[in-house]
Structures are given as structure tokens and as C-alpha cells.
C-alpha atoms as a PDB file:
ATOM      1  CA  UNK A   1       7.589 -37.435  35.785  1.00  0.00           C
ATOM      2  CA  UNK A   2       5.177 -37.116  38.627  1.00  0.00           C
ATOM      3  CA  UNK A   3       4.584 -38.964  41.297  1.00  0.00           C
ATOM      4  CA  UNK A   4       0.649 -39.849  40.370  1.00  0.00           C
ATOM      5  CA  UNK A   5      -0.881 -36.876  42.938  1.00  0.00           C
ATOM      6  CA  UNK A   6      -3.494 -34.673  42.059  1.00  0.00           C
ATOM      7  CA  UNK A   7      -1.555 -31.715  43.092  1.00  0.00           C
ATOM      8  CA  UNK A   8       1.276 -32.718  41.047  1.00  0.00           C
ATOM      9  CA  UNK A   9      -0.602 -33.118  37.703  1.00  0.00           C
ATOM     10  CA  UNK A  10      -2.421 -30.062  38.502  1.00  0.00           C
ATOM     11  CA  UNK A  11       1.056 -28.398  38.750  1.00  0.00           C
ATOM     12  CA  UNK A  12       2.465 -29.925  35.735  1.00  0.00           C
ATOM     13  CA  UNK A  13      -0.887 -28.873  33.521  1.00  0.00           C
ATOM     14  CA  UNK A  14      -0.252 -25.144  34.772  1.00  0.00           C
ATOM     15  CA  UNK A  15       3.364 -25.573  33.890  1.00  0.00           C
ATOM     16  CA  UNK A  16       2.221 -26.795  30.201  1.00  0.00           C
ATOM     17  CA  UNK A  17      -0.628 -23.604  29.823  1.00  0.00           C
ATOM     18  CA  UNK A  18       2.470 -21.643  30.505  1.00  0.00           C
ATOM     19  CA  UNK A  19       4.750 -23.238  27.863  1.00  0.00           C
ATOM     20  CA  UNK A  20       1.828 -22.956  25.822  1.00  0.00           C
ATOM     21  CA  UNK A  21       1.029 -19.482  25.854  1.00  0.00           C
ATOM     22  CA  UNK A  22       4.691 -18.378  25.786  1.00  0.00           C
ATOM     23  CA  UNK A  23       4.604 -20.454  22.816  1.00  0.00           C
ATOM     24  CA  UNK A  24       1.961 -18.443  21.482  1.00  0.00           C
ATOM     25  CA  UNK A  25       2.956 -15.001  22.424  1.00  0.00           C
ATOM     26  CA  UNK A  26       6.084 -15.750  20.868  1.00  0.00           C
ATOM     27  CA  UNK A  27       4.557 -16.874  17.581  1.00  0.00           C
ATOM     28  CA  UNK A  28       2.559 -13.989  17.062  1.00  0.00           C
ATOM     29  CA  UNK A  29       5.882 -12.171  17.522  1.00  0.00           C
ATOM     30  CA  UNK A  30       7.302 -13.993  14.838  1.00  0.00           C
ATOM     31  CA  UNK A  31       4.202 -13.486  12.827  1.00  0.00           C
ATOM     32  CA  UNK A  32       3.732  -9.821  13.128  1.00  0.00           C
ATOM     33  CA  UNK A  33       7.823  -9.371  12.324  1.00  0.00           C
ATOM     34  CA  UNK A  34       7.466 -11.202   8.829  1.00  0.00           C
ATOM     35  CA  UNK A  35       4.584  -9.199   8.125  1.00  0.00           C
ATOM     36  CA  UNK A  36       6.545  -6.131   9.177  1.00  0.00           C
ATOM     37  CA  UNK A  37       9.332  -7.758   6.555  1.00  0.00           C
ATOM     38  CA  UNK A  38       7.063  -8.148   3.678  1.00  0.00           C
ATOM     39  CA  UNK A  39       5.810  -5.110   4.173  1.00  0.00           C
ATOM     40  CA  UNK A  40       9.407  -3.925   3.399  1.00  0.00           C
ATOM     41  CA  UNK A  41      10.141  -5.850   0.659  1.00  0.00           C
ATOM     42  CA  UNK A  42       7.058  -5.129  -0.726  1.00  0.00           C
ATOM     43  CA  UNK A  43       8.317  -0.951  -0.483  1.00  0.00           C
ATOM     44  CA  UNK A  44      11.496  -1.951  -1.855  1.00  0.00           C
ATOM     45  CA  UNK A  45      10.533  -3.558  -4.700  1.00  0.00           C
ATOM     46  CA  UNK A  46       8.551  -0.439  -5.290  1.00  0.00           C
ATOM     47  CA  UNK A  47      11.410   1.614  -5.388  1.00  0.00           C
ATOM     48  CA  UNK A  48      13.443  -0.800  -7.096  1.00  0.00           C
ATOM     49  CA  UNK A  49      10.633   0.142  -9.924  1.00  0.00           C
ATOM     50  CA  UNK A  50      11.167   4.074  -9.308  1.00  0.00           C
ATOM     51  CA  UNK A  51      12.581   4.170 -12.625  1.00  0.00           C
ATOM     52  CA  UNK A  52       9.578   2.661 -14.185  1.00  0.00           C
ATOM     53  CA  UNK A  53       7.247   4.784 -12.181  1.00  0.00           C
ATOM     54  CA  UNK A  54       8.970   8.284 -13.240  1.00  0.00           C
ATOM     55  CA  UNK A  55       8.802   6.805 -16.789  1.00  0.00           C
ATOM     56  CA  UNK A  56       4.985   6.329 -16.783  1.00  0.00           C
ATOM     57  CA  UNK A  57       4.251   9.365 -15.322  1.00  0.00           C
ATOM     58  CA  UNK A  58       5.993  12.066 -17.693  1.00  0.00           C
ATOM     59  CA  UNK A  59       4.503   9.975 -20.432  1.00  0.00           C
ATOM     60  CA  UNK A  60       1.115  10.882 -18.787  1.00  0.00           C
ATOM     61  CA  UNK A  61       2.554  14.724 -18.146  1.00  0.00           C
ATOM     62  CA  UNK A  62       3.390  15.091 -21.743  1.00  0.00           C
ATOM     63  CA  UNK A  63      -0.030  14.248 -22.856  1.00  0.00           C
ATOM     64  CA  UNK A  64      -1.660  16.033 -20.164  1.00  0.00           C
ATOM     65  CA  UNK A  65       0.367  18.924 -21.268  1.00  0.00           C
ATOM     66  CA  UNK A  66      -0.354  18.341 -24.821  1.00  0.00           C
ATOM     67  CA  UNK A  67      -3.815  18.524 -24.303  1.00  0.00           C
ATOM     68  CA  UNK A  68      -3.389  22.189 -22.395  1.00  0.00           C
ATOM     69  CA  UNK A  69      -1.024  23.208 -25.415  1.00  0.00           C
ATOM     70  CA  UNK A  70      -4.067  22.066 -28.049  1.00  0.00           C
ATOM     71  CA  UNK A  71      -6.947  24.549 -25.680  1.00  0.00           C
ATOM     72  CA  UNK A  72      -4.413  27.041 -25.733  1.00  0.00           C
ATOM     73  CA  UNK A  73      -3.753  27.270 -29.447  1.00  0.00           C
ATOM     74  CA  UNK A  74      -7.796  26.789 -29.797  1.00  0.00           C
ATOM     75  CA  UNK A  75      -8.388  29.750 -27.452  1.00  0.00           C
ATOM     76  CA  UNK A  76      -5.614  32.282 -28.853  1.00  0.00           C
ATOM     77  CA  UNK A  77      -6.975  31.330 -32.661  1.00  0.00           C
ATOM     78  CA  UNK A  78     -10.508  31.980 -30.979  1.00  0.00           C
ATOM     79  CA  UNK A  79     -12.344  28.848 -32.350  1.00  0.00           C
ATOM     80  CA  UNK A  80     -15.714  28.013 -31.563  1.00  0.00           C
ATOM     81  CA  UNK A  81     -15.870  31.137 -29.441  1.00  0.00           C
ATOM     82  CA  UNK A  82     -19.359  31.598 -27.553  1.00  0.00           C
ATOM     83  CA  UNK A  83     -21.819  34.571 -26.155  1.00  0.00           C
ATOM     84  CA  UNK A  84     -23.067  34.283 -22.494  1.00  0.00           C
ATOM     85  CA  UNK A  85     -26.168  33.572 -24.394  1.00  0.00           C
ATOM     86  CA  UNK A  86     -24.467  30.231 -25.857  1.00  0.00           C
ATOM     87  CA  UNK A  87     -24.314  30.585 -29.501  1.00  0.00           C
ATOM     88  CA  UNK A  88     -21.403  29.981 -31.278  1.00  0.00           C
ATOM     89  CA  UNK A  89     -20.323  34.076 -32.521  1.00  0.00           C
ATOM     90  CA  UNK A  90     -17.801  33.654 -35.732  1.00  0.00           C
END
């Protein structure tokens, strides 16, 4: 491989810090592209669960709106209706 002089060895060891780091930069390539991936998948499988998202939530709207419907009905019927002073007037 070489022919035993300094210059040589010094050659091939710069030659091998190159492979090296090429190596490297290349790896982190590869690295930050399956993060980049799962990061993906990761969104898909989120809207593979759209369904189940849309579900949840007008479950939570219904009762949410339930709850406004109840006030309502409470404040048209005038129950428990109160004076700036904060007694209860009947």
C-alpha cells in the first residue's frame, strides 16, 4: 500500500480523515432524512385517525353545547336571578 515514507502515510491518513468525514456527512444525511420520514408517517397516521378525531370532538361540541342550551333555559325561566347588590331577588 505504501511504500513505508513518512510523506506517504501522512498522505494516506489525510486520504482516510477524508473518507471519514464524507462518511459522516453522509450519515447525518441519512439520519436527518429518516427523521424527516417519521415525521411523515407520524402525520399520516394522524390523518389516517381523522375520522376518530372529528368523532371525539362533536361529542365534546354536543356537550359543550348542551351546557349553553341548560344557561339558556335557566336564564329565559329567570332562576336564581340576582341584584347588583348580590342577593338572590325571586
Amino acid at each position: 500500500m505504501t511504500s513505508g515514507k513518512p510523506e506517504d502515510a501522512a498522505a494516506v491518513e489525510r486520504e482516510l480523515e477524508r473518507i471519514v468525514s464524507e462518511a459522516e456527512a453522509k450519515l447525518a444525511e441519512v439520519r436527518r432524512e429518516l427523521a424527516e420520514r417519521r415525521r411523515q408517517d407520524a402525520q399520516h397516521a394522524e390523518i389516517d385517525r381523522l375520522e376518530e378525531h372529528l368523532a371525539n370532538a362533536t361529542v365534546r361540541w354536543e356537550e359543550v353545547r348542551s351546557f349553553f342550551d341548560d344557561v339558556l333555559a335557566q336564564l329565559r325561566r329567570g332562576d336564581a336571578r340576582e341584584d347588583p347588590s348580590g342577593e338572590v331577588s325571586e
